[in-house]
Protein backbone atom coordinates (compact mmCIF):
# COMPACT_ATOMS: atom_id res chain seq x y z
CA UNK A 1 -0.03 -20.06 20.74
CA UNK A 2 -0.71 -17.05 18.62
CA UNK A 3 0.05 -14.37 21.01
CA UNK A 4 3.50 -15.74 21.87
CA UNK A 5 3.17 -17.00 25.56
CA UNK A 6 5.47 -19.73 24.69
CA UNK A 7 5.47 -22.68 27.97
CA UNK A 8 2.62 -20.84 29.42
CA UNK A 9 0.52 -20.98 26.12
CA UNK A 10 1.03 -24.39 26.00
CA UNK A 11 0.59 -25.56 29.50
CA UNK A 12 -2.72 -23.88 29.43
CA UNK A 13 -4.28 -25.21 26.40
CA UNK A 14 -3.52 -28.82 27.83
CA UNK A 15 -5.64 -27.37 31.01
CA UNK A 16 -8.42 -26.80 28.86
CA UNK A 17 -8.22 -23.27 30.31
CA UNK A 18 -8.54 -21.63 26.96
CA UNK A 19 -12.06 -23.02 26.81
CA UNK A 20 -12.92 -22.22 30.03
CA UNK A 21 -11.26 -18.61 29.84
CA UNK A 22 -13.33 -18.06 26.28
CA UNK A 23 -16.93 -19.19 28.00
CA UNK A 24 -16.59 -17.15 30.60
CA UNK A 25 -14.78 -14.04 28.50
CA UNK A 26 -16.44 -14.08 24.58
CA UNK A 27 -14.77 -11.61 23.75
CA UNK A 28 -11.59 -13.08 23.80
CA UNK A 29 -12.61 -15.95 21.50
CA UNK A 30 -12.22 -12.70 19.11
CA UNK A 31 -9.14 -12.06 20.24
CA UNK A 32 -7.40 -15.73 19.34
CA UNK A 33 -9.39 -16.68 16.29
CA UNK A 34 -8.29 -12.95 14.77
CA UNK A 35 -4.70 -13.69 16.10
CA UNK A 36 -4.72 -17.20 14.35
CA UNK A 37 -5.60 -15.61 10.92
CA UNK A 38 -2.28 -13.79 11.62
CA UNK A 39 -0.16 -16.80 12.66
CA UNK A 40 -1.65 -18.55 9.54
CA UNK A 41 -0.63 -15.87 7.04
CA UNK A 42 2.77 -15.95 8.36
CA UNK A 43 3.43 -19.55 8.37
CA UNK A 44 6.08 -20.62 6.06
CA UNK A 45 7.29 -23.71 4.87
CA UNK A 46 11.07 -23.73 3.61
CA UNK A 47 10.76 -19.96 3.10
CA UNK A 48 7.87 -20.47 1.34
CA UNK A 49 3.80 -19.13 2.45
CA UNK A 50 1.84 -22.18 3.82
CA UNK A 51 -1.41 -20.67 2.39
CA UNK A 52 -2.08 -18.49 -0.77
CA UNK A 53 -5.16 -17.04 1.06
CA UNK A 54 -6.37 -17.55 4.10
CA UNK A 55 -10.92 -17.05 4.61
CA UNK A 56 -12.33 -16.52 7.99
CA UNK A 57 -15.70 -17.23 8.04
CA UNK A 58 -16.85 -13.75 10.33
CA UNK A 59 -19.65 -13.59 12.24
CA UNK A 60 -22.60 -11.93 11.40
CA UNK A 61 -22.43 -8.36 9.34
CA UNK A 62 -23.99 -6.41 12.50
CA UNK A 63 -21.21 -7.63 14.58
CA UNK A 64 -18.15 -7.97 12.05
CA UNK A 65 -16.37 -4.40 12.99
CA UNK A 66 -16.18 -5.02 16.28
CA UNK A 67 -14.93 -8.55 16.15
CA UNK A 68 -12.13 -7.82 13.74
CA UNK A 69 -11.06 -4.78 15.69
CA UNK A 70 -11.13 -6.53 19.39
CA UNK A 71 -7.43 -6.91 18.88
CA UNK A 72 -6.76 -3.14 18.80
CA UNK A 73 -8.47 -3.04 22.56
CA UNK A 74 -5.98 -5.91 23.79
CA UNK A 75 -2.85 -3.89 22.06
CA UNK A 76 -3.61 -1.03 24.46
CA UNK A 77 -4.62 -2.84 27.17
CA UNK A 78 -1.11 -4.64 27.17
CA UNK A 79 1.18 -1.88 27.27
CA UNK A 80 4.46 -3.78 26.19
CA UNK A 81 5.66 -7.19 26.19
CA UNK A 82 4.61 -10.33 23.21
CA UNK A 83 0.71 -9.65 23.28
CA UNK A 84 1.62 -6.27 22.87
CA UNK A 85 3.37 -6.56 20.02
CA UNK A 86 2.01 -9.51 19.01
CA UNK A 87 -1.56 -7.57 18.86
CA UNK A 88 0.26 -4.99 17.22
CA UNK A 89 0.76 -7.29 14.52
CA UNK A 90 -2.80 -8.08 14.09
CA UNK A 91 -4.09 -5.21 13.65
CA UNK A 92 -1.45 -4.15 11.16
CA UNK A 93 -2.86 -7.03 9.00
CA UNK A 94 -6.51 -6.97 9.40
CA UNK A 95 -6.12 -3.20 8.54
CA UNK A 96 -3.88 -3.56 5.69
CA UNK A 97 -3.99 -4.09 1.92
CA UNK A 98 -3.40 -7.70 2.54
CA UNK A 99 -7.02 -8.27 3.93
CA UNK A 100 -10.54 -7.31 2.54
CA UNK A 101 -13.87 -7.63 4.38
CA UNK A 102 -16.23 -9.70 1.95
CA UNK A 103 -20.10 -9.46 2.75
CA UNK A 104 -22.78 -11.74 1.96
CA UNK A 105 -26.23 -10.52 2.00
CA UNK A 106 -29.89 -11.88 0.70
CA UNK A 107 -31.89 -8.98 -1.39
CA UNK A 108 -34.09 -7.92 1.27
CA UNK A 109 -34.60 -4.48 2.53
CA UNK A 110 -33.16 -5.27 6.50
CA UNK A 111 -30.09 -7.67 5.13
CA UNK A 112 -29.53 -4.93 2.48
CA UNK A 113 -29.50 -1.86 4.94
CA UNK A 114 -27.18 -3.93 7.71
CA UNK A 115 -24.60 -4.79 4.87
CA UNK A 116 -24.87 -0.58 3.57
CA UNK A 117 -24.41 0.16 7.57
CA UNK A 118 -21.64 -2.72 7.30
CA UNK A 119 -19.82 -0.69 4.42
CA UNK A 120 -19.87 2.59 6.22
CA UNK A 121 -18.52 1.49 9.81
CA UNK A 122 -15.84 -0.44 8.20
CA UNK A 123 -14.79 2.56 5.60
CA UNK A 124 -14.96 4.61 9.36
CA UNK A 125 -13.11 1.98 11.16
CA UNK A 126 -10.09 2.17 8.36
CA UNK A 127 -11.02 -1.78 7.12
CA UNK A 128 -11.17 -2.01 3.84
CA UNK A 129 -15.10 -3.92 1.90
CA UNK A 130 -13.98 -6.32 -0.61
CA UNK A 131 -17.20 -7.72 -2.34
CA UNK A 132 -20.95 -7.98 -1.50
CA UNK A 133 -22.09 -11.72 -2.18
CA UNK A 134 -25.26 -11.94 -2.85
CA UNK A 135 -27.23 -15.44 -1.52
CA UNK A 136 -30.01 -17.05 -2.99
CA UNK A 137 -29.90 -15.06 -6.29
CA UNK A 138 -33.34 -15.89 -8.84
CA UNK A 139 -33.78 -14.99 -11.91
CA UNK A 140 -36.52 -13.45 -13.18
CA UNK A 141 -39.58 -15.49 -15.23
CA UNK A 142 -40.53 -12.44 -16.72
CA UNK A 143 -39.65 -9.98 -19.52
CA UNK A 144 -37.97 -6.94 -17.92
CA UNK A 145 -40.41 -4.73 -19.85
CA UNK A 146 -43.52 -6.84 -18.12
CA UNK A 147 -41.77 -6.62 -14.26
CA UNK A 148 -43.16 -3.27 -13.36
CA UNK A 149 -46.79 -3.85 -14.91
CA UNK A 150 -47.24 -7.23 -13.46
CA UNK A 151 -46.15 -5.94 -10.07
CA UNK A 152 -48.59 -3.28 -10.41
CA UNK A 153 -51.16 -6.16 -10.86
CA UNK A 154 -51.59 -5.40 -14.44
CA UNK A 155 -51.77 -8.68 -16.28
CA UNK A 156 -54.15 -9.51 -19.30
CA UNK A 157 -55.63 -12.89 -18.43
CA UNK A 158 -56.66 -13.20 -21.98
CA UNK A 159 -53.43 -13.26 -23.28
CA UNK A 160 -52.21 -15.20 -20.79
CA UNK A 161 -55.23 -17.69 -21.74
CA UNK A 162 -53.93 -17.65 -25.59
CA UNK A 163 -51.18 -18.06 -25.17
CA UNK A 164 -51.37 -21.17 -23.03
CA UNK A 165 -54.07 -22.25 -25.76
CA UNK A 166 -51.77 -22.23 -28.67
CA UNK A 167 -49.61 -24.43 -26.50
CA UNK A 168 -52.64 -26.70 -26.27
CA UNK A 169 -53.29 -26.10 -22.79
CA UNK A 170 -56.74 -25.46 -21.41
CA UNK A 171 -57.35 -24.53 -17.57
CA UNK A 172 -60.10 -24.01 -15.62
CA UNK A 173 -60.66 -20.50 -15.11
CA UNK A 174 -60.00 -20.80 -11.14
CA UNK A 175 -56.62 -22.26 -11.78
CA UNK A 176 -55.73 -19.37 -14.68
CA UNK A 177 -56.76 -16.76 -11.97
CA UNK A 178 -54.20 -18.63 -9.56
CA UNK A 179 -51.69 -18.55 -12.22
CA UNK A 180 -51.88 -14.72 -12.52
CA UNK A 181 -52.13 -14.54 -8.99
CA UNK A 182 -48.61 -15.75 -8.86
CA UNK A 183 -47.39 -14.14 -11.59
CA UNK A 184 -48.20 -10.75 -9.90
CA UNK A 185 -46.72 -11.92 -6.38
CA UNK A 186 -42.90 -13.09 -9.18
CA UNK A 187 -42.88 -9.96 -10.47
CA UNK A 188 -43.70 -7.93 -6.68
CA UNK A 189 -40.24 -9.71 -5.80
CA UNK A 190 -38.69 -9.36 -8.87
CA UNK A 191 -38.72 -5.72 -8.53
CA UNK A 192 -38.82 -5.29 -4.92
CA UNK A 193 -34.83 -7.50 -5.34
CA UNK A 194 -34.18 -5.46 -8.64
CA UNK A 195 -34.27 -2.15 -6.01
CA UNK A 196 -32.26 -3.77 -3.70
CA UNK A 197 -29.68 -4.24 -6.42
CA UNK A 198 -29.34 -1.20 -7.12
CA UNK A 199 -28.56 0.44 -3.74
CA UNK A 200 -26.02 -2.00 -3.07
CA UNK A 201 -24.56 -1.07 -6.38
CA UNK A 202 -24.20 2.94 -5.45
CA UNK A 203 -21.91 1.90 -2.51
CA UNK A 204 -19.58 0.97 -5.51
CA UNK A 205 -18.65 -2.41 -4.65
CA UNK A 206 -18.19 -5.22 -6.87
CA UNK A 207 -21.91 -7.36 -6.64
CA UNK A 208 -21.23 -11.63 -7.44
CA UNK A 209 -24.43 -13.41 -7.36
CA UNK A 210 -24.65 -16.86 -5.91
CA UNK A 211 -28.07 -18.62 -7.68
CA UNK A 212 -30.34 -20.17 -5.30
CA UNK A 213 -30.08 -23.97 -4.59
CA UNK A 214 -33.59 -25.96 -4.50
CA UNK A 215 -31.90 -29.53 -4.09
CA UNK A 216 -31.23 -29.23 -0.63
CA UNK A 217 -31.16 -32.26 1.38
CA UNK A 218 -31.81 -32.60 5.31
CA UNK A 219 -28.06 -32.47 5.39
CA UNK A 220 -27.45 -29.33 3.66
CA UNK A 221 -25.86 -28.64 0.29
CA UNK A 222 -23.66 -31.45 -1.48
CA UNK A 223 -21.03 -31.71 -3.13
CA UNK A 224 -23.33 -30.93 -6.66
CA UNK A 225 -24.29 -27.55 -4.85
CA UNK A 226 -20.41 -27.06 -3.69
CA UNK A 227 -19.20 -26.82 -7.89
CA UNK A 228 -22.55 -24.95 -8.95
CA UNK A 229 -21.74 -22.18 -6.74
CA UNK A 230 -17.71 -22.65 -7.37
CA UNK A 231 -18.94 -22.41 -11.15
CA UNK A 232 -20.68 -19.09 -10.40
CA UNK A 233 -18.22 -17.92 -8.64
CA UNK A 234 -15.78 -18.73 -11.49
CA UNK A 235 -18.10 -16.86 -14.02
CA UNK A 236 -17.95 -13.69 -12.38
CA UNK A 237 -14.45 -13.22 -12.71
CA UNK A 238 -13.35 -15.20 -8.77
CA UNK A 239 -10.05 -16.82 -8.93
């Protein structure tokens, strides 16, 4: 047990108690997953640090302040004894150097102003923001000198219509109209993510971009879509 109760612990985890005392008490679910991130970065084997890093997967960015700092409510509710100190401990760690707060975030305006709102509680709350991920990155299919006309609806359908002629394609005029049609709703989201971009850029974090998968199966991302986002993640500088 993580919070150093020793037979006790141990008698009731074989009770199942822990799952009954977490279901009835959410908040202290908190309380031992934060406390297990500190027995794993202690955990040695011949003198030597089990892990080189260890990730906990946080809930979501609304709610990530309060869950890593539900430890610092059990260190004063136990005034002395092991969960005192061993609370102690946690919070020493979470707030350290040792730990940063990464925060993943799709470039939307609510997801973008939670994970802003994010950056300021936890600057408030003395945690320190690592990076902002940013899911489902896509890259533009315009010219950045086009994105603002286009998403102004300004598009010559005559050039558009030569150009696709002197690739030897012909279209019906409905189906060119569709085509600029779309190319006016690319470039409304092109620039509508390209603000986004840059106000989580003044909070002065470091941005890493994680492209968009489109072969998803029913069973989530594979293995493919595991190394395409290790390789992008490897690009922009991750080790």
């Amino acid at each position: 047990m993580f919070y150093n109760l020793g037979f006790a612990g141990r008698t009731l985890r074989r009770m199942g108690a822990i799952e009954f005392a977490t279901t009835l008490a959410p908040g202290l679910r908190d309380v031992l997953l934060t406390g297990k991130v500190k027995e794993a970065t202690t955990r040695a084997i011949q003198g030597i640090h089990a892990y080189d890093a260890v990730v906990l997967d946080a809930p979501p960015t609304g709610r990530v302040v309060k869950f890593l700092d539900v430890t610092r409510a059990m260190a004063e509710l136990a005034r002395v004894g092991p969960i005192r100190s061993q609370s102690e401990g946690v919070v020493r760690l979470l707030h350290s150097a040792d730990t940063a707060i990464h925060l993943a975030t799709l470039l939307e305006d609510l997801p973008v102003a939670e994970t802003l709102e994010t950056v300021e509680e936890l600057d408030l709350a003395d945690l320190r923001p690592g990076a902002v991920l940013i899911n489902r990155a896509r890259a533009s299919r315009l010219p950045a000198r086009s994105v603002n006309a286009a998403a102004n609806g300004h598009v010559d359908a005559d050039r558009v219509r030569s150009g696709l002629l002197a690739a030897s394609l012909e279209l019906d005029p409905v189906v060119l109209d569709g085509l600029v049609a779309e190319t006016v709703e690319h470039a409304v989201r092109v620039d509508a993510e390209q603000h986004a971009r840059a106000r989580l850029a003044d909070a002065g974090l470091p941005l890493i971009e994680l492209p968009e998968l489109t072969d998803i199966g029913m069973d989530g991302v594979d293995l493919g879509g595991i190394y395409e986002l290790a390789e992008a993640l490897l690009e922009q500088g991750v080790r």
